[in-house]
Each structure stands twice: as C-alpha cells, then as structure tokens.
PDB file of N, CA and C in Angstrom:
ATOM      1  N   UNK A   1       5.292  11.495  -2.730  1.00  0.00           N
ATOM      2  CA  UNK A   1       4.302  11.071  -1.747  1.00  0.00           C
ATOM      3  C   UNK A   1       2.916  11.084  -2.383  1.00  0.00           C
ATOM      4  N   UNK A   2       2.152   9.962  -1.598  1.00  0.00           N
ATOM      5  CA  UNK A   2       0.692  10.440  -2.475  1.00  0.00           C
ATOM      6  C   UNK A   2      -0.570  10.508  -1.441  1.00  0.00           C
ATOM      7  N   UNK A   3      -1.117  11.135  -2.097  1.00  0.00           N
ATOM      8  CA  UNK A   3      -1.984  11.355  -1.491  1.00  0.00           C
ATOM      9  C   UNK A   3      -3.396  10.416  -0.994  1.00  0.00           C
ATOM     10  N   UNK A   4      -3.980  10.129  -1.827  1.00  0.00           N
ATOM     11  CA  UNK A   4      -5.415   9.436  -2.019  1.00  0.00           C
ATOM     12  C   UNK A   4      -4.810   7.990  -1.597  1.00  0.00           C
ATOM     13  N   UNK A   5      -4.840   7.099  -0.786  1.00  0.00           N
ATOM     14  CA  UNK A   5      -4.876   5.685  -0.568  1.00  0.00           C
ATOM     15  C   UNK A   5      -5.827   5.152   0.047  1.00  0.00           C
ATOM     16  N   UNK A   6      -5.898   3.675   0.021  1.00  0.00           N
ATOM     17  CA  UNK A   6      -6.526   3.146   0.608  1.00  0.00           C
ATOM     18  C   UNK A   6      -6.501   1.775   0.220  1.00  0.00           C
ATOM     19  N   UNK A   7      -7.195   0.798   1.128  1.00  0.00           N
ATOM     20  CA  UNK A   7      -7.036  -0.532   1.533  1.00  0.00           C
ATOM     21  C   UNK A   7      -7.035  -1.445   0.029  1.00  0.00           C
ATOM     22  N   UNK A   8      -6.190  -1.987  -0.013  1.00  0.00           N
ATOM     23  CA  UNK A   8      -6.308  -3.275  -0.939  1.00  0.00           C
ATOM     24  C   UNK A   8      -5.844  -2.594  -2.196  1.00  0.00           C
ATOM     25  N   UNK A   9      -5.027  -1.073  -2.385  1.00  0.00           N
ATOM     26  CA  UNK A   9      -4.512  -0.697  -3.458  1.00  0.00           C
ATOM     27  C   UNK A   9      -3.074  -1.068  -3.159  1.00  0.00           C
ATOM     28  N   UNK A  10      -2.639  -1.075  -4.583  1.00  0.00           N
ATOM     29  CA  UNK A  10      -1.162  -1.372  -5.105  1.00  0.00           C
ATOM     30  C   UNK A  10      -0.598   0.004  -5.007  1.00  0.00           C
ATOM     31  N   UNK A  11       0.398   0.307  -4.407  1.00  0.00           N
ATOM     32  CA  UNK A  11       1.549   0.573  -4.593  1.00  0.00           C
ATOM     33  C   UNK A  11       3.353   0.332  -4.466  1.00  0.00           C
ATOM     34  N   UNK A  12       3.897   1.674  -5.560  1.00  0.00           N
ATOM     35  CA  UNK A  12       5.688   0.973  -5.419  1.00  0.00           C
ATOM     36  C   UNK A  12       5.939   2.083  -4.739  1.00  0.00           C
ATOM     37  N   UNK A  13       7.097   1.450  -4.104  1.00  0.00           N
ATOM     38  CA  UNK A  13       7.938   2.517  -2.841  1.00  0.00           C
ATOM     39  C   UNK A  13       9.090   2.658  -3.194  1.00  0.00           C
ATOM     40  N   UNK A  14       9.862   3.629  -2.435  1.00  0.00           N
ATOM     41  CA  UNK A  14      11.382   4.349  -3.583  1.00  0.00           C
ATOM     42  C   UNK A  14      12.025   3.075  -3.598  1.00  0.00           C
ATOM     43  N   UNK A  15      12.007   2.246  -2.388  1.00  0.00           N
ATOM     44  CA  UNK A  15      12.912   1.453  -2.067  1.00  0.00           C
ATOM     45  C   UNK A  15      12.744  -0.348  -2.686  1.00  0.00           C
ATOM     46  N   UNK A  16      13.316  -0.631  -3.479  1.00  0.00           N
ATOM     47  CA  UNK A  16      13.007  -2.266  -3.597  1.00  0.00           C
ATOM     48  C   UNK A  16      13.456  -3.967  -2.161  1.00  0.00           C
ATOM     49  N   UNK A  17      12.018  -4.044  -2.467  1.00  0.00           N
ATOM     50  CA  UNK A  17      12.321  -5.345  -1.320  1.00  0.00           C
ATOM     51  C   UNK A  17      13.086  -5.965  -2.067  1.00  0.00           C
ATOM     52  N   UNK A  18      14.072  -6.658  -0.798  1.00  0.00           N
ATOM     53  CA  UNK A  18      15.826  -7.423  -0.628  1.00  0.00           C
ATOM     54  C   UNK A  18      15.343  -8.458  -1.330  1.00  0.00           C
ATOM     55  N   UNK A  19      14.204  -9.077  -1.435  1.00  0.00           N
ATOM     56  CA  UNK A  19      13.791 -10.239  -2.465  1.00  0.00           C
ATOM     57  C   UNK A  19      13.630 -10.182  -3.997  1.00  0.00           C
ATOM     58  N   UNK A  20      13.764  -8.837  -4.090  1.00  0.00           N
ATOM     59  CA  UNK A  20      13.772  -8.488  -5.851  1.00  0.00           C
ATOM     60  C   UNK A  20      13.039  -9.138  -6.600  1.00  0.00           C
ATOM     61  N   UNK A  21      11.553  -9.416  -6.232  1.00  0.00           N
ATOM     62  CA  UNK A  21      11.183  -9.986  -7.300  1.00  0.00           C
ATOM     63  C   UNK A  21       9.748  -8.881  -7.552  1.00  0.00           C
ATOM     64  N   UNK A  22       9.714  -8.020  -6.780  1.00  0.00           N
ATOM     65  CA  UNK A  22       8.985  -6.916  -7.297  1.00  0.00           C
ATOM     66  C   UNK A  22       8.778  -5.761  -6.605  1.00  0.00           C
ATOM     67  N   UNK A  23       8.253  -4.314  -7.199  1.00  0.00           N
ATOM     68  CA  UNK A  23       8.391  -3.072  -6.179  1.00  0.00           C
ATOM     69  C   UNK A  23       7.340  -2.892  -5.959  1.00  0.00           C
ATOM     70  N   UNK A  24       6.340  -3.244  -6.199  1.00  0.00           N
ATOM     71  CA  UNK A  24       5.351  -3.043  -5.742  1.00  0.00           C
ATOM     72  C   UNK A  24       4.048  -3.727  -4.449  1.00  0.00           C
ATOM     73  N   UNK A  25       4.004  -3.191  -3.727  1.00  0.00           N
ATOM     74  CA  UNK A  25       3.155  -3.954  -2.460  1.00  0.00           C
ATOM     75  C   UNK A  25       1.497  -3.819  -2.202  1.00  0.00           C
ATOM     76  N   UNK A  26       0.915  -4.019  -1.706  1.00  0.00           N
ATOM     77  CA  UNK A  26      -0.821  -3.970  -1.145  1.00  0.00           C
ATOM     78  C   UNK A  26      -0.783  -3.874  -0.036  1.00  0.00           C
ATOM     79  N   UNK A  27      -1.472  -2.931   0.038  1.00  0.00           N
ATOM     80  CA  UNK A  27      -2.428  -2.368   1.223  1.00  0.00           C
ATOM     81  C   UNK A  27      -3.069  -2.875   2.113  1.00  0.00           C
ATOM     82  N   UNK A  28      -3.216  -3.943   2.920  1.00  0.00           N
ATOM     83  CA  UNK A  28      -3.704  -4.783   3.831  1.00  0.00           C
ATOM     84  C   UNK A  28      -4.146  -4.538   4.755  1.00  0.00           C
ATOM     85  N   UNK A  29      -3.781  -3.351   5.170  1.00  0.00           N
ATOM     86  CA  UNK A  29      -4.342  -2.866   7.086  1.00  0.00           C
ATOM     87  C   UNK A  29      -3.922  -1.325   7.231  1.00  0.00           C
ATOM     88  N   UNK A  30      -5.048  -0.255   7.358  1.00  0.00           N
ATOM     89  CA  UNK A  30      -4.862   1.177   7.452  1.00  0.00           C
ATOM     90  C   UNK A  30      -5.561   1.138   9.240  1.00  0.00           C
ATOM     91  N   UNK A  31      -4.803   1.945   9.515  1.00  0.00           N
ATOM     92  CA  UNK A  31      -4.860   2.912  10.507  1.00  0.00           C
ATOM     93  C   UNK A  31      -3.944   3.455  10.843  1.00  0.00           C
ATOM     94  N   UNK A  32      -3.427   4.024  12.084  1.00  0.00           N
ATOM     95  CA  UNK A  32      -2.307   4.439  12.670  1.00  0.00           C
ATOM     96  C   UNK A  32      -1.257   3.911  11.800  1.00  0.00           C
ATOM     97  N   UNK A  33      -1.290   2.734  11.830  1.00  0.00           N
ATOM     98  CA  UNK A  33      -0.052   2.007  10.932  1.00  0.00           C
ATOM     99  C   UNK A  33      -0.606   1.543   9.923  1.00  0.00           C
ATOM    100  N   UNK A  34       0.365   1.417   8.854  1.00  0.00           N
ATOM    101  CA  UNK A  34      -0.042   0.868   7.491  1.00  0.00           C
ATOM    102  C   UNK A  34       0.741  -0.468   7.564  1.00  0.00           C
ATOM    103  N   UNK A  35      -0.449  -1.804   7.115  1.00  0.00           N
ATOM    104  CA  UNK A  35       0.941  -2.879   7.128  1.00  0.00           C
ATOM    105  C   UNK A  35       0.329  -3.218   5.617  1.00  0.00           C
ATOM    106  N   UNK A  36       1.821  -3.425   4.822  1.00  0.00           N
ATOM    107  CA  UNK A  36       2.018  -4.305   3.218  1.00  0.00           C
ATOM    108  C   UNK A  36       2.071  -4.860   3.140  1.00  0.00           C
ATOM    109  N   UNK A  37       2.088  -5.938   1.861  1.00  0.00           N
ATOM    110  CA  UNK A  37       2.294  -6.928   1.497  1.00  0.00           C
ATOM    111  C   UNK A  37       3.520  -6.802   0.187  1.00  0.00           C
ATOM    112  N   UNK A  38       4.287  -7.341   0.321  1.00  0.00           N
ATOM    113  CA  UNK A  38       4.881  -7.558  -1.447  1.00  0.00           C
ATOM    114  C   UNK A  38       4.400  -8.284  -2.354  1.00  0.00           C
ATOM    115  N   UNK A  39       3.734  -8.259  -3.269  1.00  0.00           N
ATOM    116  CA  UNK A  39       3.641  -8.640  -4.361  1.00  0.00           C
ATOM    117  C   UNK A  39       4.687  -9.729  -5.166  1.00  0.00           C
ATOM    118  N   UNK A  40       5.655  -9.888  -4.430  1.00  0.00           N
ATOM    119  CA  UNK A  40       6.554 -10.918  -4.865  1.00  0.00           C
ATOM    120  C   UNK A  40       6.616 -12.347  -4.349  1.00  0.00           C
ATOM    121  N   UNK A  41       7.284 -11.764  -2.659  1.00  0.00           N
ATOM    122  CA  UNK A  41       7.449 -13.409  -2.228  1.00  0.00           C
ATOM    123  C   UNK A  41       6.373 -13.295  -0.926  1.00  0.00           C
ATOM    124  N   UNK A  42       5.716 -12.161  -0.789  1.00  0.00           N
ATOM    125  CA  UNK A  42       4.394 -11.779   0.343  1.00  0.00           C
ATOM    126  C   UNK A  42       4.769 -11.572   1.570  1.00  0.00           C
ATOM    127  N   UNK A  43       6.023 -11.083   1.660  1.00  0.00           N
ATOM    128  CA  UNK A  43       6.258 -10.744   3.168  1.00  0.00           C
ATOM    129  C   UNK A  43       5.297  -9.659   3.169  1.00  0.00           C
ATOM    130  N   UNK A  44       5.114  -9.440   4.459  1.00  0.00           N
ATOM    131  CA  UNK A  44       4.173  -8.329   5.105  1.00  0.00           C
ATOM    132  C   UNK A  44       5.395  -7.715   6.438  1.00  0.00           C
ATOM    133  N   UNK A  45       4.966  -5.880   6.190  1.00  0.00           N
ATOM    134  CA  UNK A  45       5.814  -4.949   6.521  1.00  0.00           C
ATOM    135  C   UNK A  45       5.028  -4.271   7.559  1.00  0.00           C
ATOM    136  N   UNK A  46       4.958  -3.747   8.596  1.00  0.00           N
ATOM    137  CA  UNK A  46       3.698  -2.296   9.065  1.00  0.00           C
ATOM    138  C   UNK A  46       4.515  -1.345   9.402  1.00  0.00           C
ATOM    139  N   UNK A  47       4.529  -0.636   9.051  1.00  0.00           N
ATOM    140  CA  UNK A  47       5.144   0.910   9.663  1.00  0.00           C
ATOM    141  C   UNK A  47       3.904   2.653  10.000  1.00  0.00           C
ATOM    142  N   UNK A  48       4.197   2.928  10.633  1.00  0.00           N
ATOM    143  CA  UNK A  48       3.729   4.414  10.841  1.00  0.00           C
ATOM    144  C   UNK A  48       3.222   4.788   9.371  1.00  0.00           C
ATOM    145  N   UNK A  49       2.277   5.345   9.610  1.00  0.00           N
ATOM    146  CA  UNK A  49       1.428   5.748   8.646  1.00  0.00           C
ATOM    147  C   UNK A  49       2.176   6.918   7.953  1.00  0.00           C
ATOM    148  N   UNK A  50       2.999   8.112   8.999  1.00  0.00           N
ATOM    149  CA  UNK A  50       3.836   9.145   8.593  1.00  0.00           C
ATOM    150  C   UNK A  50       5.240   8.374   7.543  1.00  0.00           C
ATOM    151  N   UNK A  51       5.539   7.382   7.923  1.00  0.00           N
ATOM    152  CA  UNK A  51       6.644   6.580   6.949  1.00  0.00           C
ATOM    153  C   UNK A  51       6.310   6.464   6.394  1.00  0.00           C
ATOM    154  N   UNK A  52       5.232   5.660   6.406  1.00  0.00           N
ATOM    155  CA  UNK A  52       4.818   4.814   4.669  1.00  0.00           C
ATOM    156  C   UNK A  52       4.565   5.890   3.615  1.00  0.00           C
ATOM    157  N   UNK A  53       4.112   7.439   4.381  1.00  0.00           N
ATOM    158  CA  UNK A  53       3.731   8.567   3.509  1.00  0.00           C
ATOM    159  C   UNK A  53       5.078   8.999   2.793  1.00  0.00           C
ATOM    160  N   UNK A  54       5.930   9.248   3.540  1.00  0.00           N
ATOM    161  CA  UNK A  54       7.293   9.562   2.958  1.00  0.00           C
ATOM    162  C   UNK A  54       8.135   8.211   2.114  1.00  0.00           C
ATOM    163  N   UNK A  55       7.692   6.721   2.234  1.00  0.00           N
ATOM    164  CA  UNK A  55       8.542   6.240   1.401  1.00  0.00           C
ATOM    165  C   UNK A  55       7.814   5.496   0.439  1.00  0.00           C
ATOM    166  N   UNK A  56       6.561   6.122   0.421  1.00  0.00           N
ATOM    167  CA  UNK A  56       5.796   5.350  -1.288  1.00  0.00           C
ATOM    168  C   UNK A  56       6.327   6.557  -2.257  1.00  0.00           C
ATOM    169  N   UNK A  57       6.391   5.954  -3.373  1.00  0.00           N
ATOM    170  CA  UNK A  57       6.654   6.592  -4.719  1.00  0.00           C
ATOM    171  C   UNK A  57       5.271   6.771  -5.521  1.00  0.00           C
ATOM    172  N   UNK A  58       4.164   6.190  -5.620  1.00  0.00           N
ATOM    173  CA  UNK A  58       3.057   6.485  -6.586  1.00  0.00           C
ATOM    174  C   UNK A  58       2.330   5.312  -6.668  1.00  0.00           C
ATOM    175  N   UNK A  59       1.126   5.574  -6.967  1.00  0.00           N
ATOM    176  CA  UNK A  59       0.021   4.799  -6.732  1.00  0.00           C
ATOM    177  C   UNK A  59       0.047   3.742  -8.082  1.00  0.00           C
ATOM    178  N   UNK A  60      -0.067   2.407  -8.387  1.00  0.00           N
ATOM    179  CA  UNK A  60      -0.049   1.520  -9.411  1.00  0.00           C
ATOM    180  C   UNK A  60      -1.365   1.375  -9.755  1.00  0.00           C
ATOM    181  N   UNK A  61      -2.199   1.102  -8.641  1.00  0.00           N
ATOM    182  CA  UNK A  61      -3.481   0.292  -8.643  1.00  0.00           C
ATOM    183  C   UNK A  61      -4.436   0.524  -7.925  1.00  0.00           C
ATOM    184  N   UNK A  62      -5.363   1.034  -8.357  1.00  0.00           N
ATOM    185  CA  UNK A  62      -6.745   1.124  -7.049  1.00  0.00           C
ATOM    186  C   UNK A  62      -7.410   0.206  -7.044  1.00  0.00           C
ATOM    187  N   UNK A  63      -7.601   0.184  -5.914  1.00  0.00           N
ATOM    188  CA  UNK A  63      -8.760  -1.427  -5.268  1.00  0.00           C
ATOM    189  C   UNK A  63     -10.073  -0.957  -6.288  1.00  0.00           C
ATOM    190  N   UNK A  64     -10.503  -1.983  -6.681  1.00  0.00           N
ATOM    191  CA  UNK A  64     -12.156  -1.879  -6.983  1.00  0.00           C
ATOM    192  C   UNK A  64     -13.143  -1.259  -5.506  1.00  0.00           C
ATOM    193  N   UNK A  65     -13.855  -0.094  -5.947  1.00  0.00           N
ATOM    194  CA  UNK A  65     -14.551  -0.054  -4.098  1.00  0.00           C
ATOM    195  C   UNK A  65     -15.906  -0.583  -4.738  1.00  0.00           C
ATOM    196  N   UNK A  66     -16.927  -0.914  -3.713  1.00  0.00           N
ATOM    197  CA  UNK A  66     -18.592  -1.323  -4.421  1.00  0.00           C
ATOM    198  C   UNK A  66     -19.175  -0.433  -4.125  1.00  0.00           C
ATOM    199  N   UNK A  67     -20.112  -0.261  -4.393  1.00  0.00           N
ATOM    200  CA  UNK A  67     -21.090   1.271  -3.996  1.00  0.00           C
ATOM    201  C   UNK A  67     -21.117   1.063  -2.469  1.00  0.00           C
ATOM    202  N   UNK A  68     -21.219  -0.161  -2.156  1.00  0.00           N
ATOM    203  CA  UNK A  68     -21.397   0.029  -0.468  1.00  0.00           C
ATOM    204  C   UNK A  68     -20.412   1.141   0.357  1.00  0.00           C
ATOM    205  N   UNK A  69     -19.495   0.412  -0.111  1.00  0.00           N
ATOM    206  CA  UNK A  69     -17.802   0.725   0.414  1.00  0.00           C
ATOM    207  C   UNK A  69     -18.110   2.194   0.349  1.00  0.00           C
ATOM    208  N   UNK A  70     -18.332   2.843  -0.746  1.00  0.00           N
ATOM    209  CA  UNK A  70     -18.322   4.330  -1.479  1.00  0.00           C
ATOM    210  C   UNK A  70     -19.509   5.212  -0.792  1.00  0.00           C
ATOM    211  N   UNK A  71     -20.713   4.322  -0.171  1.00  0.00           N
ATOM    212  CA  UNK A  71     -21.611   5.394   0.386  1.00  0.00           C
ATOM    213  C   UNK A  71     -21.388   5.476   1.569  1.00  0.00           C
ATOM    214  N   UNK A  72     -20.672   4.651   2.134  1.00  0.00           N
ATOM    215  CA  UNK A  72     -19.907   4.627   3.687  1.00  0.00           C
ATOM    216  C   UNK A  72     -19.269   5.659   4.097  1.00  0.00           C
ATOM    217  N   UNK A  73     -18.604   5.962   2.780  1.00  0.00           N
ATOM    218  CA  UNK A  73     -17.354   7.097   3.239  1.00  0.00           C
ATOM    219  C   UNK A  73     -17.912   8.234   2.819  1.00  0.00           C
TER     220      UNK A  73
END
C-alpha cells in the first residue's frame, strides 16, 4: 500500500487490467473515491478510496506539482 498520492500520478496495482496492455494507471479524480485511468486502452475505473488503498502496489510516477499547486497545500 502507499502512502503519499495524488492527482495525475502513475501508479501499478497487484492486479493487471483484462486488456493487458499495461499495469499501470493515473490518477484522475481524488476524493471519497478514486477514479483511474489505464494507461493502455484508457478505460477509467472509480472505487472507494479504502480499495484503491489496499489494491495499489507502488507508486511509478509523480505528477509534476507547480509552486502554486505546492503553496496551496
């Protein structure tokens, strides 16, 4: 499970999408629910934020943030 996420980062999950053309997805929409994208053929997924915690495997990619983004938070 990981910890640190956020919007527009890459990650792979234990599980490979039925389209096999890649494990890794993006981050598209945080709140309550997290919805993905695949990186392959672009279906988009949303599940509970508590799921998505238990079925990502590790972080690939962090979004670029801009200082804006960064003094916000």
């Amino acid at each position: 499970m990981i910890e640190n996420y956020g919007l527009d980062d890459i990650v792979e999950m234990k599980k490979e999408h039925p389209c096999h053309k890649a494990k890794t997805w993006k981050i598209i929409r945080m709140g309550a629910d997290i919805k993905i994208k695949c990186q392959g053929c672009g279906a988009v997924v949303m599940m509970e934020r508590r799921e998505f915690e238990r079925k990502c495997k590790r972080m690939i990619q962090r979004a670029e943030r801009s200082e804006e983004t960064s003094a916000e938070e």
